[in-house]
Structure formats: C-alpha cells, structure tokens
C-alpha atoms as a PDB file:
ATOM      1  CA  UNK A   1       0.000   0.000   0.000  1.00  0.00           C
ATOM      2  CA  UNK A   2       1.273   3.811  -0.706  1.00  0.00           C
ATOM      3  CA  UNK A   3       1.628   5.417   2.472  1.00  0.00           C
ATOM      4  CA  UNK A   4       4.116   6.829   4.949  1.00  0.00           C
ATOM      5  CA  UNK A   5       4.472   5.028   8.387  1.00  0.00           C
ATOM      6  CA  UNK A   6       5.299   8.164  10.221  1.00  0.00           C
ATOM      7  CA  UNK A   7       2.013   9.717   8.990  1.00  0.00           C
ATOM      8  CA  UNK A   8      -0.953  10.322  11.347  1.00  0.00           C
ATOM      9  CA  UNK A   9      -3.141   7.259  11.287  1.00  0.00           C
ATOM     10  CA  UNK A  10      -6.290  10.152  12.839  1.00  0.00           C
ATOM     11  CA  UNK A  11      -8.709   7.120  13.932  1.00  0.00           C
ATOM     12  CA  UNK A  12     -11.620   8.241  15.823  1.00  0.00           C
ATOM     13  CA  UNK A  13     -13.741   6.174  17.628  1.00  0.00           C
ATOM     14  CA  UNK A  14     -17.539   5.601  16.057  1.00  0.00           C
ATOM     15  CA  UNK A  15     -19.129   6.370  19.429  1.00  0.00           C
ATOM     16  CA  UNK A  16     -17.589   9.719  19.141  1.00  0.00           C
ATOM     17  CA  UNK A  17     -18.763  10.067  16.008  1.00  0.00           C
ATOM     18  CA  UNK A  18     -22.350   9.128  16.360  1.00  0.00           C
ATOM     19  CA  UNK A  19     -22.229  11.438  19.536  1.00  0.00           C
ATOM     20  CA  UNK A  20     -21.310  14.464  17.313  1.00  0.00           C
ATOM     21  CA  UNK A  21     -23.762  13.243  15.099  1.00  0.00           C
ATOM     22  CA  UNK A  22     -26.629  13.934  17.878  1.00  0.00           C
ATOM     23  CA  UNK A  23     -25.111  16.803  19.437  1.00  0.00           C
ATOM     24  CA  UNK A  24     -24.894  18.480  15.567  1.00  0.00           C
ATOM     25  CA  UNK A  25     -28.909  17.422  15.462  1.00  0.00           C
ATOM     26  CA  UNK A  26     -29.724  18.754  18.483  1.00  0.00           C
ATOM     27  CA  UNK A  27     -28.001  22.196  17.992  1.00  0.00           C
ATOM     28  CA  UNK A  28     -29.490  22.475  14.204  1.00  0.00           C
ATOM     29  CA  UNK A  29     -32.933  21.723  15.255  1.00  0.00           C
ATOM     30  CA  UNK A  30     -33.008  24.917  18.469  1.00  0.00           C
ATOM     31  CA  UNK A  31     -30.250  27.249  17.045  1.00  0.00           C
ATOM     32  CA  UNK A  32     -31.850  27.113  13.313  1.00  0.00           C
ATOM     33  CA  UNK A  33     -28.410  28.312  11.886  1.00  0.00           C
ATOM     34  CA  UNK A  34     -28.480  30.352   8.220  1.00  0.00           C
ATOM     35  CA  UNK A  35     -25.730  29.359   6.931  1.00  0.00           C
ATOM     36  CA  UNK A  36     -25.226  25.748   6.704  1.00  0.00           C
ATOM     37  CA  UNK A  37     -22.499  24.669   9.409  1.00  0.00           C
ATOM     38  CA  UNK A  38     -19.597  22.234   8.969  1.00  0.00           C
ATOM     39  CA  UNK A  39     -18.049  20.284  11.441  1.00  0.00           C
ATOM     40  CA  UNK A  40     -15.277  18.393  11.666  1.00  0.00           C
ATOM     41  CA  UNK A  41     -14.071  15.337  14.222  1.00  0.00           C
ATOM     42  CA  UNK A  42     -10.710  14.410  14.334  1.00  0.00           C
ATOM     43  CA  UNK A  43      -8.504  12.739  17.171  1.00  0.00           C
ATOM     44  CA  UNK A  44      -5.862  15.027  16.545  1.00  0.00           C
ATOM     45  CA  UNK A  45      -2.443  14.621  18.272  1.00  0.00           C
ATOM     46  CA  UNK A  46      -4.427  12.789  21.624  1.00  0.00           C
ATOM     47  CA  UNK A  47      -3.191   8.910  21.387  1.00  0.00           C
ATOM     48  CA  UNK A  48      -1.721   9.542  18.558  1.00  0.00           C
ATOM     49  CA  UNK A  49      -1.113   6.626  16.191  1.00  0.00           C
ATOM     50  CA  UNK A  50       0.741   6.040  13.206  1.00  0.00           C
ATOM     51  CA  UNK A  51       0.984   3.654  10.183  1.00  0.00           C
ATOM     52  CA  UNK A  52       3.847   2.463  10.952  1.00  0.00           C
ATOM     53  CA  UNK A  53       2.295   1.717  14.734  1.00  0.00           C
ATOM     54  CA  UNK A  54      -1.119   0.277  12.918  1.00  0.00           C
ATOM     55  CA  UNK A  55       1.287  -1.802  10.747  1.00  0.00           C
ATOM     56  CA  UNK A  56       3.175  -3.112  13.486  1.00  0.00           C
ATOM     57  CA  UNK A  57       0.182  -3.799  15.731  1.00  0.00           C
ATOM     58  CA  UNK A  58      -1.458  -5.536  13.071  1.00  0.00           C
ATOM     59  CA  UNK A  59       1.603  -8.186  12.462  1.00  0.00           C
ATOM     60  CA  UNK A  60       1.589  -8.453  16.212  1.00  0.00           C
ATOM     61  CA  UNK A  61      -2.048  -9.675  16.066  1.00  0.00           C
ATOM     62  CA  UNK A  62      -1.307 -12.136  12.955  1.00  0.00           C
ATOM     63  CA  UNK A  63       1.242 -13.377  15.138  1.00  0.00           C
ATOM     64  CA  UNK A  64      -1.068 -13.969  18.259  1.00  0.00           C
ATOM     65  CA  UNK A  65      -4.032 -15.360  15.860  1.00  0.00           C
ATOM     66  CA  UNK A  66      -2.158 -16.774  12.995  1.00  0.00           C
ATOM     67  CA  UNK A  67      -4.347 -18.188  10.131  1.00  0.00           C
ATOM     68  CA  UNK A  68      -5.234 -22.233   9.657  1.00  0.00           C
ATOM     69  CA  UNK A  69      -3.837 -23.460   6.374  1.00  0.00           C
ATOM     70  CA  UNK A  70      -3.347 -19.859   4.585  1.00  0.00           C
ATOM     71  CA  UNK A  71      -2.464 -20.344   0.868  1.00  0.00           C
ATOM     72  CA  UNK A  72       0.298 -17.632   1.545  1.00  0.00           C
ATOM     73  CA  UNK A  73       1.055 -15.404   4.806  1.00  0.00           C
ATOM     74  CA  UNK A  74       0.041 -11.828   4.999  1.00  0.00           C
ATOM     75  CA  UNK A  75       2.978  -9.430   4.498  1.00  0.00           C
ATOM     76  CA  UNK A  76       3.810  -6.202   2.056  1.00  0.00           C
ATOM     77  CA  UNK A  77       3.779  -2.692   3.685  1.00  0.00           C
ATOM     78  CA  UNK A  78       3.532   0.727   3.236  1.00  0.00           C
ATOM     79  CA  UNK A  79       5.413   2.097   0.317  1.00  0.00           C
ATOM     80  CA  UNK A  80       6.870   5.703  -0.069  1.00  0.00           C
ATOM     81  CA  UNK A  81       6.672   4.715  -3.813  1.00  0.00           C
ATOM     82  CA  UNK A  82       4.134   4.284  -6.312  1.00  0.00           C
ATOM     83  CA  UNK A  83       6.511   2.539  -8.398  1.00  0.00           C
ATOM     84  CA  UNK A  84       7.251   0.314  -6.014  1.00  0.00           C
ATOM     85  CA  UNK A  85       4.176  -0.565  -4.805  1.00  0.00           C
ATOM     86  CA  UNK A  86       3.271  -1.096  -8.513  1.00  0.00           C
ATOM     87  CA  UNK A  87       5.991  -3.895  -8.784  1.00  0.00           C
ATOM     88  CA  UNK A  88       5.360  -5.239  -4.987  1.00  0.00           C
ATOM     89  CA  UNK A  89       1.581  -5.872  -6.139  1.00  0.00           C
ATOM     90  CA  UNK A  90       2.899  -7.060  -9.418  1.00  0.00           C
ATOM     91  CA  UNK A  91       5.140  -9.780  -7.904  1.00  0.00           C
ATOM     92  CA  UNK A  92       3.521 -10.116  -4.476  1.00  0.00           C
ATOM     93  CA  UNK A  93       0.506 -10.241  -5.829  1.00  0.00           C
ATOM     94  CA  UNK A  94      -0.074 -11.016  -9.657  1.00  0.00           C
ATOM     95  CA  UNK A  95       2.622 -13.225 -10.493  1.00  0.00           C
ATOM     96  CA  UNK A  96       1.972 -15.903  -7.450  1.00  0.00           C
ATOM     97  CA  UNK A  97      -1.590 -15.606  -8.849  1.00  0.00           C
ATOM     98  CA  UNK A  98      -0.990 -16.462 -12.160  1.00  0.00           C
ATOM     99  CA  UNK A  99       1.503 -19.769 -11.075  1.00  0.00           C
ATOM    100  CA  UNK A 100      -1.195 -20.576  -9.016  1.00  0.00           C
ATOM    101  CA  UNK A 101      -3.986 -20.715 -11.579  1.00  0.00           C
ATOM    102  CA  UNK A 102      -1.685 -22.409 -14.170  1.00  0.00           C
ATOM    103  CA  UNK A 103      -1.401 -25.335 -11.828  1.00  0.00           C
ATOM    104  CA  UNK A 104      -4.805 -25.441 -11.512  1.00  0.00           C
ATOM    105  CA  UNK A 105      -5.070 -25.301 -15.632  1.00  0.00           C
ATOM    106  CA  UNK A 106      -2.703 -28.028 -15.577  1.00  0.00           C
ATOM    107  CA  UNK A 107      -4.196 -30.096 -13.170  1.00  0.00           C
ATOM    108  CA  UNK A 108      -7.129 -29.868 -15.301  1.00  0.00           C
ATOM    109  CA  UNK A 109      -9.057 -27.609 -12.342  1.00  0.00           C
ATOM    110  CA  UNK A 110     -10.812 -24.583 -13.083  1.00  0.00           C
ATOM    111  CA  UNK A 111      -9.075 -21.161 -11.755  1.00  0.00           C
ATOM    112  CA  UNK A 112     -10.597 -19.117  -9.808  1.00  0.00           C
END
C-alpha cells in the first residue's frame, strides 16, 4: 500500500462520532443556523497513532491469531513509492496468482 508510516493514522472512535452526530442534530434543530455549518471530528495529536504503529500492531495480532492453512502469509507494507508498490503488487501479488492458476489449468481444475 502507498503510504508513509510516520504519517498520522487520525482514527476516531464511532461512538464519538455518532455522539457528534446527535449533538450536531440537536443544535441544528433549536439554534436554526443560516448558513449551513460544517463540522469536523478528528482525534488530533491525543493517542496519537501512526501507520507504521497500525502496521506493526497488526503483524503483532497475525502473530497472536495466525491463520489455519493460509495459501500464503500476509505481508507487504507501506510504500513511499508508487513505483514500487506497482511492482510489490505485481510480484507479491499477480505473479503468485498467475503460477497458481496455471497449476490449476494443468491439473485440469478450473481457476478461480
């Protein structure tokens, strides 16, 4: 994936969100605003988590609950690079893909 891991990963949580969601209800329907207001929720730099921490927490948890019988373990990354996430997809991605579905040709199986 294209990202930086020292980015801002701004999660908020969706009770938070649904709470703003009321509260922005609520103050439409007495104040009766003429203009129509915007609002914006954002954790900002409380907790703040990264990509690179999501990334790394998310390994962490593959680790803890690894996968019965995967075909082939999660991995890849954030990429700085659309290049190289072009060619990481291409032979990550496409190229195990294809071997895979010509042994199913050959084993006279239908790909998927």
């Amino acid at each position: 994936m294209v990202g930086d891991t020292e980015k801002a990963a701004d999660f908020v949580p969706v009770d938070v969100v649904i709470n703003t969601m009321i509260l922005v209800a609520w103050h439409t329907a007495v104040q009766r605003p003429d203009t129509v207001p915007v609002y914006h929720v954002a954790s900002g730099t409380l907790r703040r988590l990264t990509w690179g921490d999501i990334e790394r927490i998310a390994y962490g948890l593959l680790l803890w609950h690894p996968m019965p019988n995967p075909v082939r373990h999660p991995g890849g990354g954030f990429k700085k690079s659309r290049l190289l996430n072009s060619l990481s997809m291409f032979f990550e991605h496409r190229c195990p893909a294809l071997i895979f579905d010509a042994y199913l040709w050959m084993s006279g199986r239908k790909p998927k």
